[in-house]
C-alpha atoms as a PDB file:
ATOM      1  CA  UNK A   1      14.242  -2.714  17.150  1.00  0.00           C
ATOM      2  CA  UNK A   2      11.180  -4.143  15.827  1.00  0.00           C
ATOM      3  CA  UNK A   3       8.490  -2.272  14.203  1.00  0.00           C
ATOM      4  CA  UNK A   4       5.315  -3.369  12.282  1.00  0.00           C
ATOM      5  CA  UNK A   5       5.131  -2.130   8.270  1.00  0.00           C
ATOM      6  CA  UNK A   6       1.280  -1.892   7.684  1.00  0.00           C
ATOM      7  CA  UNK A   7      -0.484  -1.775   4.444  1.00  0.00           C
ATOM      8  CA  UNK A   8      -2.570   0.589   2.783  1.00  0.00           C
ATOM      9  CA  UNK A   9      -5.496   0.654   0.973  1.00  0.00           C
ATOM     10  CA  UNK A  10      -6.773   3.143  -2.427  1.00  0.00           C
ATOM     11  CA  UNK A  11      -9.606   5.461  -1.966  1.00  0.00           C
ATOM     12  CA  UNK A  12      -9.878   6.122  -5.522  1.00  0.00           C
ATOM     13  CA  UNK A  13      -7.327   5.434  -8.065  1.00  0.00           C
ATOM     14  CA  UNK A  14      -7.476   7.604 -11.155  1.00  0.00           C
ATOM     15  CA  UNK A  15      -4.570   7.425 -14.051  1.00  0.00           C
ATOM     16  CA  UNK A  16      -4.435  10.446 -15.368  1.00  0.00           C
ATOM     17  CA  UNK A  17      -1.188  10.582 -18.079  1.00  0.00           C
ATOM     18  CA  UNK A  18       1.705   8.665 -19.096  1.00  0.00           C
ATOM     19  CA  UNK A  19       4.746  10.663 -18.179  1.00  0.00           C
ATOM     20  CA  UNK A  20       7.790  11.224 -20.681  1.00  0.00           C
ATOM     21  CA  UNK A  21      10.362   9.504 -17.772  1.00  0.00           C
ATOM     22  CA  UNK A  22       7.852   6.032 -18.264  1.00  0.00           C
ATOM     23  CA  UNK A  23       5.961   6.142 -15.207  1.00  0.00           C
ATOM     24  CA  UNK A  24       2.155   6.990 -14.887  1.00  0.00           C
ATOM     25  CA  UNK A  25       0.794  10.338 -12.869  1.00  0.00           C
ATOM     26  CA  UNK A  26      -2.052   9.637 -10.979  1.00  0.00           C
ATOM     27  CA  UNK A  27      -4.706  10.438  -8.611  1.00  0.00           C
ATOM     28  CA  UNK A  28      -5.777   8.662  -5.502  1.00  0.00           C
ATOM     29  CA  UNK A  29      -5.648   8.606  -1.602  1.00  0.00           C
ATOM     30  CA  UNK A  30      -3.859   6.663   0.345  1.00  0.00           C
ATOM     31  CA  UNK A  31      -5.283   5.446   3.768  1.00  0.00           C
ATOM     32  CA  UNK A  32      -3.316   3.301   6.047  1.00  0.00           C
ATOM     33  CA  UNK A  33      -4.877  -0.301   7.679  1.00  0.00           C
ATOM     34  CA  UNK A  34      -3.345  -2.792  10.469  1.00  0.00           C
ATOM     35  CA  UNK A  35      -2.386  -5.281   8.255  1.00  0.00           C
ATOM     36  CA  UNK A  36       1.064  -5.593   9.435  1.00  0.00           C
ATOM     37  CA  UNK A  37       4.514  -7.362   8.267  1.00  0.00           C
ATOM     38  CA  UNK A  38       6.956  -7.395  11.303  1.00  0.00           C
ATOM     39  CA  UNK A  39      10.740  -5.841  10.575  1.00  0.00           C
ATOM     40  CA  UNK A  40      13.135  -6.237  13.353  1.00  0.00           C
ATOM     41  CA  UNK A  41      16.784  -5.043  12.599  1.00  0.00           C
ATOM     42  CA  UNK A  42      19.857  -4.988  15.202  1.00  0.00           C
ATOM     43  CA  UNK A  43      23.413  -3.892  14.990  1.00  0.00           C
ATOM     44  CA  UNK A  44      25.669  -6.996  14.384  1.00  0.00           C
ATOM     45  CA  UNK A  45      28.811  -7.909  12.888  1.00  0.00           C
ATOM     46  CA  UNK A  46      28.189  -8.018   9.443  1.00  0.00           C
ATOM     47  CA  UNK A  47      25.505  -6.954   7.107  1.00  0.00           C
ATOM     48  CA  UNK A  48      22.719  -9.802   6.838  1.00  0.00           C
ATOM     49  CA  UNK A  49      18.789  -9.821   5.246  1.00  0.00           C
ATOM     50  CA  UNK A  50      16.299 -12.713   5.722  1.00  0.00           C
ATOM     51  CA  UNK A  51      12.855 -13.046   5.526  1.00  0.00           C
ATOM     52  CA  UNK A  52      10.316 -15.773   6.901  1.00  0.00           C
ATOM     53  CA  UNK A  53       6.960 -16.073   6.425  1.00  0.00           C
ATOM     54  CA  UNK A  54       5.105 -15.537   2.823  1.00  0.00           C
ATOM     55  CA  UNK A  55       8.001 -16.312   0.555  1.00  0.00           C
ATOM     56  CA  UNK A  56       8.999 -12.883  -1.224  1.00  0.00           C
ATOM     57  CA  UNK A  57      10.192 -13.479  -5.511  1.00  0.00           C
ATOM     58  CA  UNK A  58      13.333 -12.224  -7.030  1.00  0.00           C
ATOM     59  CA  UNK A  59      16.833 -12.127  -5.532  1.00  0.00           C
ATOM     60  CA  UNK A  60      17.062 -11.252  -1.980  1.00  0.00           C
ATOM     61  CA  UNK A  61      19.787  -8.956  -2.156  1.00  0.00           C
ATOM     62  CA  UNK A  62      17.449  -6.918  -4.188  1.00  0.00           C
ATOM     63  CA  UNK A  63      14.429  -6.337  -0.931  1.00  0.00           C
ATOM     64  CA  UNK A  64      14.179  -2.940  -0.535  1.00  0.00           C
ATOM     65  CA  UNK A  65      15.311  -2.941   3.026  1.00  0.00           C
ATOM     66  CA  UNK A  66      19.075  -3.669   1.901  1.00  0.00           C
ATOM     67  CA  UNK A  67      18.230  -0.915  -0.377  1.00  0.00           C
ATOM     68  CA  UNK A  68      17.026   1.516   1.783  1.00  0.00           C
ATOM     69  CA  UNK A  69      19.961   0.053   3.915  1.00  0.00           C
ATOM     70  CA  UNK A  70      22.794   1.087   1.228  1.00  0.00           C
ATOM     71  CA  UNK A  71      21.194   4.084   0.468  1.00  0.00           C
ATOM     72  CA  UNK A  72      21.886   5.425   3.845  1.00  0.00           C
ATOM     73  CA  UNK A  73      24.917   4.248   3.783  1.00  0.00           C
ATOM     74  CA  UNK A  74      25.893   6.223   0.906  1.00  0.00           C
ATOM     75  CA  UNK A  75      25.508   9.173   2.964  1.00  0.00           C
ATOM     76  CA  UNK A  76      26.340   8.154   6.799  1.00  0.00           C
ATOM     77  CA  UNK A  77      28.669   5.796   8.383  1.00  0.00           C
ATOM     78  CA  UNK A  78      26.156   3.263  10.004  1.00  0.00           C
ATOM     79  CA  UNK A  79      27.335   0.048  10.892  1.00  0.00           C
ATOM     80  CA  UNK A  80      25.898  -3.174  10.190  1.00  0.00           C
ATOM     81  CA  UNK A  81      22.430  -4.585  10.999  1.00  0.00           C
ATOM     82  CA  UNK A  82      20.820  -7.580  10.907  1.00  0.00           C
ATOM     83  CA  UNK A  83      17.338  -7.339   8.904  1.00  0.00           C
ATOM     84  CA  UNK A  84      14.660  -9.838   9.585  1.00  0.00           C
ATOM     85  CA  UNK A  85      11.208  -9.217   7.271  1.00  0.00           C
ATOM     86  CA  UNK A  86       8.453 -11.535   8.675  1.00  0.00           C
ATOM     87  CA  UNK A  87       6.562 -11.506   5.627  1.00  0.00           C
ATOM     88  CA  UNK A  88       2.519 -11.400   6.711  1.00  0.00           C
ATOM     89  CA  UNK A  89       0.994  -8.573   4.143  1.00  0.00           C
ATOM     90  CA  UNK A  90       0.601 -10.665   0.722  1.00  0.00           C
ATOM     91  CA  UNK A  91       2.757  -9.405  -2.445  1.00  0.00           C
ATOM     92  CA  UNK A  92       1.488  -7.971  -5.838  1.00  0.00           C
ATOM     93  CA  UNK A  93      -1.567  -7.411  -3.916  1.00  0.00           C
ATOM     94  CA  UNK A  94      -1.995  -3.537  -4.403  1.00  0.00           C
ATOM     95  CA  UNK A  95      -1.449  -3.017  -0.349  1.00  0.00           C
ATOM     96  CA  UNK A  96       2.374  -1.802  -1.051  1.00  0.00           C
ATOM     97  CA  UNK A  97       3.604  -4.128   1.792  1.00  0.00           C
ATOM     98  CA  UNK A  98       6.782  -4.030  -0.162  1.00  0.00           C
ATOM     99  CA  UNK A  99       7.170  -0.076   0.065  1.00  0.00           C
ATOM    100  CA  UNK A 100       5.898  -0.177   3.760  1.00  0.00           C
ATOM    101  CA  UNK A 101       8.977  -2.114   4.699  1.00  0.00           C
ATOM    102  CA  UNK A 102      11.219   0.249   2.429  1.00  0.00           C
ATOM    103  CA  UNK A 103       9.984   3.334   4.525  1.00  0.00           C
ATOM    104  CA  UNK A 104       9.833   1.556   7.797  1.00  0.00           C
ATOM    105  CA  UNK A 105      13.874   0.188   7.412  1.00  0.00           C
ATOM    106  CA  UNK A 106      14.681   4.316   6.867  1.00  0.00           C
ATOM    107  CA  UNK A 107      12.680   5.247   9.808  1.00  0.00           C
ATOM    108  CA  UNK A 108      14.385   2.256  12.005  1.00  0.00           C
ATOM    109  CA  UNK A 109      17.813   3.581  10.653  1.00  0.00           C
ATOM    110  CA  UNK A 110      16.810   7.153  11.335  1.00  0.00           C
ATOM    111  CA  UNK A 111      16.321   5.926  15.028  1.00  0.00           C
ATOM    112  CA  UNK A 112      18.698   3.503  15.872  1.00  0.00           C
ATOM    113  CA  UNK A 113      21.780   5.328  14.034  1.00  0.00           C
ATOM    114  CA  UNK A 114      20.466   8.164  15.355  1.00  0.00           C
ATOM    115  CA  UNK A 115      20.833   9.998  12.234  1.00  0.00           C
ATOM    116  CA  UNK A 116      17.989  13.013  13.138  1.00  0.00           C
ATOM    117  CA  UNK A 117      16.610  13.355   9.847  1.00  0.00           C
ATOM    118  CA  UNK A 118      13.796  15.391   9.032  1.00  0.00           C
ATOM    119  CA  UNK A 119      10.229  13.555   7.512  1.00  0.00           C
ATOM    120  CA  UNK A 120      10.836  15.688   4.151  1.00  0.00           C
ATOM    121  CA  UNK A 121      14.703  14.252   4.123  1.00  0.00           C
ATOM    122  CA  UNK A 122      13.283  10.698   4.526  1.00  0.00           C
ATOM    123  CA  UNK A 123      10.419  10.871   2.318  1.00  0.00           C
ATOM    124  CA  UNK A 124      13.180  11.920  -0.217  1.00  0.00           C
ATOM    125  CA  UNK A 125      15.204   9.191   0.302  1.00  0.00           C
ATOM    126  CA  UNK A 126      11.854   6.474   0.379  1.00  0.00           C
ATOM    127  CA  UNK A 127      11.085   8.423  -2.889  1.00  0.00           C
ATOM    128  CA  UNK A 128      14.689   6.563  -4.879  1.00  0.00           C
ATOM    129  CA  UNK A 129      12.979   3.510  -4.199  1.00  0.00           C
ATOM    130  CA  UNK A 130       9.882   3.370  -5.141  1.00  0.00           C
ATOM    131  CA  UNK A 131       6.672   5.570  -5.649  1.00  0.00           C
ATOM    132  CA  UNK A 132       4.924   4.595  -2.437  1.00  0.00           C
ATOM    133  CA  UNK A 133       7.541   4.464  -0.455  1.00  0.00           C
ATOM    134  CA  UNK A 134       7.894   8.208   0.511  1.00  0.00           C
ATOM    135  CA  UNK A 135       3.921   7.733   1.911  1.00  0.00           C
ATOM    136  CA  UNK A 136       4.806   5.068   4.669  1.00  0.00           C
ATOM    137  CA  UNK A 137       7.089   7.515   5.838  1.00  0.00           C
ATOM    138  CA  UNK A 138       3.910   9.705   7.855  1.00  0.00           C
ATOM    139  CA  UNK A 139       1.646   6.628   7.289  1.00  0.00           C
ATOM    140  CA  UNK A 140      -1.472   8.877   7.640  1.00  0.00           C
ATOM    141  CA  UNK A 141      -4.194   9.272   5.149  1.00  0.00           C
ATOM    142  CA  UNK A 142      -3.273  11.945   2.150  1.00  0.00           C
ATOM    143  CA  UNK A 143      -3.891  12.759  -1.206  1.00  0.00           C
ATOM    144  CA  UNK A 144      -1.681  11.377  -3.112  1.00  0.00           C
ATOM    145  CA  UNK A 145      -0.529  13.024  -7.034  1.00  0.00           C
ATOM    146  CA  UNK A 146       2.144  12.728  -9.096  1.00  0.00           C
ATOM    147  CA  UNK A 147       3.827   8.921  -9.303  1.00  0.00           C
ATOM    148  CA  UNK A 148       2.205   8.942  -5.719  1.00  0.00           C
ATOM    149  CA  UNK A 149       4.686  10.239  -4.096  1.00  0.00           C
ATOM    150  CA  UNK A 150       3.545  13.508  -4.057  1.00  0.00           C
ATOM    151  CA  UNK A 151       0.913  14.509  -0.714  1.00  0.00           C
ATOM    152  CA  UNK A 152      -1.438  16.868   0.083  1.00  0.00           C
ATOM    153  CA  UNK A 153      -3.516  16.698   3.212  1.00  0.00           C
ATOM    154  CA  UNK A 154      -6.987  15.695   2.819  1.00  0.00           C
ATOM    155  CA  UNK A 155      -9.822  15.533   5.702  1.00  0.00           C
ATOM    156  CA  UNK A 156     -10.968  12.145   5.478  1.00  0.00           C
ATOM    157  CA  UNK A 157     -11.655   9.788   8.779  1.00  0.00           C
ATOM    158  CA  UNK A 158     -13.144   6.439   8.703  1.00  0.00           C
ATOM    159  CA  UNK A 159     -12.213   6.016  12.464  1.00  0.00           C
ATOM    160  CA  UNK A 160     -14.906   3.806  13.878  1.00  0.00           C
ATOM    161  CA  UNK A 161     -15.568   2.182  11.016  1.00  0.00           C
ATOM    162  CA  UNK A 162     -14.766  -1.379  10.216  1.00  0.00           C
ATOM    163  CA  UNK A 163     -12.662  -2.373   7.229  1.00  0.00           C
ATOM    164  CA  UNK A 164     -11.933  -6.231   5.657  1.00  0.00           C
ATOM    165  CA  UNK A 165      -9.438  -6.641   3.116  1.00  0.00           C
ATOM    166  CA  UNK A 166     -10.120  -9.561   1.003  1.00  0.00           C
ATOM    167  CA  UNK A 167      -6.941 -11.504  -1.379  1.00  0.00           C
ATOM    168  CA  UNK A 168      -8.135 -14.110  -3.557  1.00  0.00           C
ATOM    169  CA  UNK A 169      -4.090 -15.224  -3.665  1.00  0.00           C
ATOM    170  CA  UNK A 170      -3.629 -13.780  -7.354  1.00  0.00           C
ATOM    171  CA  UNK A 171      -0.737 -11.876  -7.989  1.00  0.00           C
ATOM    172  CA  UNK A 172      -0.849  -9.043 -10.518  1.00  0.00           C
ATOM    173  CA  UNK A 173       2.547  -7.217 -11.610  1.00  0.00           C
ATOM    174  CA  UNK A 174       2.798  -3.878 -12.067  1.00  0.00           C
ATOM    175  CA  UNK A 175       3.715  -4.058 -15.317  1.00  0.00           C
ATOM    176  CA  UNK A 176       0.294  -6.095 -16.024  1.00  0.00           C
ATOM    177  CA  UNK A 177      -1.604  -3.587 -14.345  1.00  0.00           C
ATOM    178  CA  UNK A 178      -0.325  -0.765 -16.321  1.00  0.00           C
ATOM    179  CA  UNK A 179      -0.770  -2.316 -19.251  1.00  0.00           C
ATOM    180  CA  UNK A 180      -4.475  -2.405 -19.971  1.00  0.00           C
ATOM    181  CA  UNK A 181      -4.396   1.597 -18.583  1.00  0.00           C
ATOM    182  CA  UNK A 182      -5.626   4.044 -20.981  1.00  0.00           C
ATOM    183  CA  UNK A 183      -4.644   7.474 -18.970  1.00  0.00           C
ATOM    184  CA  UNK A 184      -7.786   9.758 -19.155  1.00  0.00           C
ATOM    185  CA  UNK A 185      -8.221  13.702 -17.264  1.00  0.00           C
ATOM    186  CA  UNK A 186      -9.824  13.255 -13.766  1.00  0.00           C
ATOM    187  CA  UNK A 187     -13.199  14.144 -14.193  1.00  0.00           C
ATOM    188  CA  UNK A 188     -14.040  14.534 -10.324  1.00  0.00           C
ATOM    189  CA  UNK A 189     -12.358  16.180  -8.099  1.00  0.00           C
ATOM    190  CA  UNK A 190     -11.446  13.557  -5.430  1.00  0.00           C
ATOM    191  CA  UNK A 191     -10.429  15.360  -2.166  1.00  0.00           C
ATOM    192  CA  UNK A 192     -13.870  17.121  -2.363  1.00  0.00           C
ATOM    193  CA  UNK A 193     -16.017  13.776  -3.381  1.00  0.00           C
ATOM    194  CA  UNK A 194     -14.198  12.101  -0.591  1.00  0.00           C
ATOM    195  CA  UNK A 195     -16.025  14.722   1.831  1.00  0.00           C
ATOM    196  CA  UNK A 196     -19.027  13.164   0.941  1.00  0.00           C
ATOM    197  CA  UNK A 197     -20.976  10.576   2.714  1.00  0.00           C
ATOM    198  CA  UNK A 198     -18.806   6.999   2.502  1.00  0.00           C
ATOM    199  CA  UNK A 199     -22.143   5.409   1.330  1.00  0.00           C
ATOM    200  CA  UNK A 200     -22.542   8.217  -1.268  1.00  0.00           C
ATOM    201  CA  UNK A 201     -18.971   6.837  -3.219  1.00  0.00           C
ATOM    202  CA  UNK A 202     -20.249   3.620  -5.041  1.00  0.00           C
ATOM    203  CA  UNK A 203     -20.995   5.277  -7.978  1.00  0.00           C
ATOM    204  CA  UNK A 204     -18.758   8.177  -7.617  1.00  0.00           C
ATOM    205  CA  UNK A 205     -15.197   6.765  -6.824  1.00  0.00           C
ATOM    206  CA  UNK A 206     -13.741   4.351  -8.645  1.00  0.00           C
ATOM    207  CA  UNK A 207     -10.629   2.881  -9.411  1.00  0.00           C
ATOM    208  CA  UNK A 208      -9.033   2.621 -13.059  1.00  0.00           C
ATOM    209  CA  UNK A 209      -7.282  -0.529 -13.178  1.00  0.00           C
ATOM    210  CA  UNK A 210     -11.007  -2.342 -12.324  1.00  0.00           C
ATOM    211  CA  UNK A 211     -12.020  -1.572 -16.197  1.00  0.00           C
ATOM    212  CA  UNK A 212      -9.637  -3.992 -17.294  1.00  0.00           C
ATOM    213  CA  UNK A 213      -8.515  -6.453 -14.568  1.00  0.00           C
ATOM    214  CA  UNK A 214     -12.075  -7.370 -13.352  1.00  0.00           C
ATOM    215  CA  UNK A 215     -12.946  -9.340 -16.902  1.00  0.00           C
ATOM    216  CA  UNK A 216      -9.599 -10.631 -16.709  1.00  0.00           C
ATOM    217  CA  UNK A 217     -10.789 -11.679 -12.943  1.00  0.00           C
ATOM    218  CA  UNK A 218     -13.972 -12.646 -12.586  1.00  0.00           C
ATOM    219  CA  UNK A 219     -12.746 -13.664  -9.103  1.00  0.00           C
ATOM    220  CA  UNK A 220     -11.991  -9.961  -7.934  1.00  0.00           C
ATOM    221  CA  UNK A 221     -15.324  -8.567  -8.982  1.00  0.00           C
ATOM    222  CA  UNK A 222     -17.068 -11.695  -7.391  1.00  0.00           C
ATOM    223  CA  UNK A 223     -15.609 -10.582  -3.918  1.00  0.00           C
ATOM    224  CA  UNK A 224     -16.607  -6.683  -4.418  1.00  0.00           C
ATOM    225  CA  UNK A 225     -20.126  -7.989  -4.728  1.00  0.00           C
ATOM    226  CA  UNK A 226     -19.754 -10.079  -1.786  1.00  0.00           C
ATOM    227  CA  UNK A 227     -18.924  -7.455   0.600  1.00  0.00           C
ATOM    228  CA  UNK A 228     -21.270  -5.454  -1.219  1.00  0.00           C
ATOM    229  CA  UNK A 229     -24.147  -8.119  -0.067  1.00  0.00           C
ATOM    230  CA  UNK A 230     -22.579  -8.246   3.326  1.00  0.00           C
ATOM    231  CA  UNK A 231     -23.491  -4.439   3.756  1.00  0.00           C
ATOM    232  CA  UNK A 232     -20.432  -2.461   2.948  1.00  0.00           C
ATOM    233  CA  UNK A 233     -21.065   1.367   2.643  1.00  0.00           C
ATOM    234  CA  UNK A 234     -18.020   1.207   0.027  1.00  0.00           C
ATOM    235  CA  UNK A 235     -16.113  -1.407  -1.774  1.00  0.00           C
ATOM    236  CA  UNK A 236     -13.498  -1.548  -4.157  1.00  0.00           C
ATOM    237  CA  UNK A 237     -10.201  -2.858  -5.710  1.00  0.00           C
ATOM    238  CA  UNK A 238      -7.238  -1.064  -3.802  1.00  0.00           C
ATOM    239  CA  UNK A 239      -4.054  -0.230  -6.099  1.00  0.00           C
ATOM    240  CA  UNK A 240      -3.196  -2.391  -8.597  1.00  0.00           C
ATOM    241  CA  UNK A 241      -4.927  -5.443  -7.008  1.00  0.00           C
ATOM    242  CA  UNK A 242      -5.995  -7.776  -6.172  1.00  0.00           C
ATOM    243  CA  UNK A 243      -6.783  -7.119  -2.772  1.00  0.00           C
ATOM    244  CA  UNK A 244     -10.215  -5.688  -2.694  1.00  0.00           C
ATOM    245  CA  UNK A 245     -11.953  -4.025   0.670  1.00  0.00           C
ATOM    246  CA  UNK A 246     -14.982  -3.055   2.247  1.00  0.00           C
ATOM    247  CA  UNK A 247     -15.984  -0.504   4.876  1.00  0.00           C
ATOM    248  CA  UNK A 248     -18.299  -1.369   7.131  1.00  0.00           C
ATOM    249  CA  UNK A 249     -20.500   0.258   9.961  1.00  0.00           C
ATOM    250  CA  UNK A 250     -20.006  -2.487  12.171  1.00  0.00           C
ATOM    251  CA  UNK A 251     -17.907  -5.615  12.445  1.00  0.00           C
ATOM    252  CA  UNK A 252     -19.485  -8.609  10.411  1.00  0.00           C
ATOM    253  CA  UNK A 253     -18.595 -12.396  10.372  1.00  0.00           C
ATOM    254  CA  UNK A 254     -16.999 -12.954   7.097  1.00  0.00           C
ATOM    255  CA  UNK A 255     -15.347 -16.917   7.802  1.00  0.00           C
ATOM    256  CA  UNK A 256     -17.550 -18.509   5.488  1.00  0.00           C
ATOM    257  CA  UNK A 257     -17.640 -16.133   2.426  1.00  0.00           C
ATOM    258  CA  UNK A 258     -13.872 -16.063   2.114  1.00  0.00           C
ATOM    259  CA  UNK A 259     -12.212 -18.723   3.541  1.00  0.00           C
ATOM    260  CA  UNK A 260     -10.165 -20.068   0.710  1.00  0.00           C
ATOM    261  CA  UNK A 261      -8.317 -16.352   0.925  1.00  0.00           C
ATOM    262  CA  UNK A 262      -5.916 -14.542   2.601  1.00  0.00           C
ATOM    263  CA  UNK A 263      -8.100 -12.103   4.895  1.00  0.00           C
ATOM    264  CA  UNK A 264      -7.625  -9.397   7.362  1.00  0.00           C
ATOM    265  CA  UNK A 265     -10.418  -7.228   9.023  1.00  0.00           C
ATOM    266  CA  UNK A 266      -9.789  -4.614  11.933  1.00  0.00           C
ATOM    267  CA  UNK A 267     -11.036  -0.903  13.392  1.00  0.00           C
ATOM    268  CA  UNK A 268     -10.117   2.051  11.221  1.00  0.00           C
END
């Protein structure tokens, strides 16, 4: 079976307290976008994981499709598969390509093993691995609490609109992210600012890690301004970075602006 893991971008990003188990509660919503990596698995003999395309750090007996692989296993008798992660969506970008392929390995098991679990039951399991995980698992815009893995629906469509997702090729951890944070109370409430006008959110919706990650690169807040001069209703750093988007109204030529970065731009 092959299936296509997309990315997602951050409407708003708010960190709102440091929890007592380490991890951050926050704010946001999480909208889905066509930048894809491409996941086939297959029965076979034995148990085997490789990946092509954008080379992925760390061990690879550590991807979180063997995880989300042994996690199942834990609990049904599956047989082996053969995983093979084309890697396409870049990493440490703020996109959660990583947890994409998580959910979309448990969905692919869910089918082919024909396991008939439920979207809370797999949401759970996406949830052990990772705090976006469990969203990839309905892939549809929500508002997103907690670690952000908690959902709540939210009305907002950008269909017809026209997104590009800009990576200037820097990789920011996690851990670096979180770092600069200073957790502060919400002061908007999100799902009802997000009802407003897309060209009304410049100065309403922001995203916390900018405060601190745009001095430390100029590069990222060079690009916002960009697609800010190229028209965009709304633009902003999604996640942890560095990725940064705009929406537009209609589809613009952008070759020439950003061609020393990695670049995708498609139809919401």
């Amino acid at each position: 079976m092959v299936t296509f893991p997309n990315a997602k971008i951050n409407i708003g990003l708010y960190i709102t307290e440091k929890r007592a188990d380490g991890f951050h509660n926050l704010e946001s919503c999480f909208y889905p976008v066509g930048w894809c990596d491409i996941l086939e698995i297959l029965p076979a003999e034995t148990l085997s994981f490789r990946s092509t395309g954008l080379d992925i750090p760390g061990n690879p007996e550590s991807n979180l499709c063997l995880k989300a692989y042994h996690l199942l296993k834990q609990d049904f008798d599956i047989l082996p598969v053969s995983i093979h992660l084309h890697k396409v969506v870049p990493i440490g970008a703020g996109m959660g390509g990583g947890s994409a392929d998580c959910a979309f390995t448990i969905k692919t098991l869910n089918e082919l093993f024909a396991l008939h679990l439920s979207v809370e039951q797999m949401e759970n399991y996406a949830r052990k691995l990772g705090s976006d995980c469990a969203f990839f698992i309905q892939n549809r815009p929500q508002y997103c609490f907690g670690k952000g893995d908690e959902f709540a629906n939210i009305a907002v469509d950008l269909a017809g609109r026209y997104i590009v997702l800009v990576n200037p090729n820097i990789h920011i951890s996690t851990a670096e992210a979180y770092s600069g944070v200073k957790p502060l109370k919400n002061e908007i409430d999100l799902q009802e600012v997000l009802q407003k006008p897309v060209n009304e959110w410049k100065d309403l919706v922001k995203n916390d890690f900018e405060k601190h990650l745009l001095p430390k690169y100029p590069i990222i807040e060079n690009i916002k301004n960009q697609l800010y001069e190229l028209g965009a209703a709304y633009a902003s750093m999604t996640g942890s970075g560095s990725t940064v988007f705009g929406i537009f109204d209609e589809e613009i030529d952008t070759k020439t602006q950003f061609e020393k970065y990695s670049i995708w731009q498609g139809k919401l």
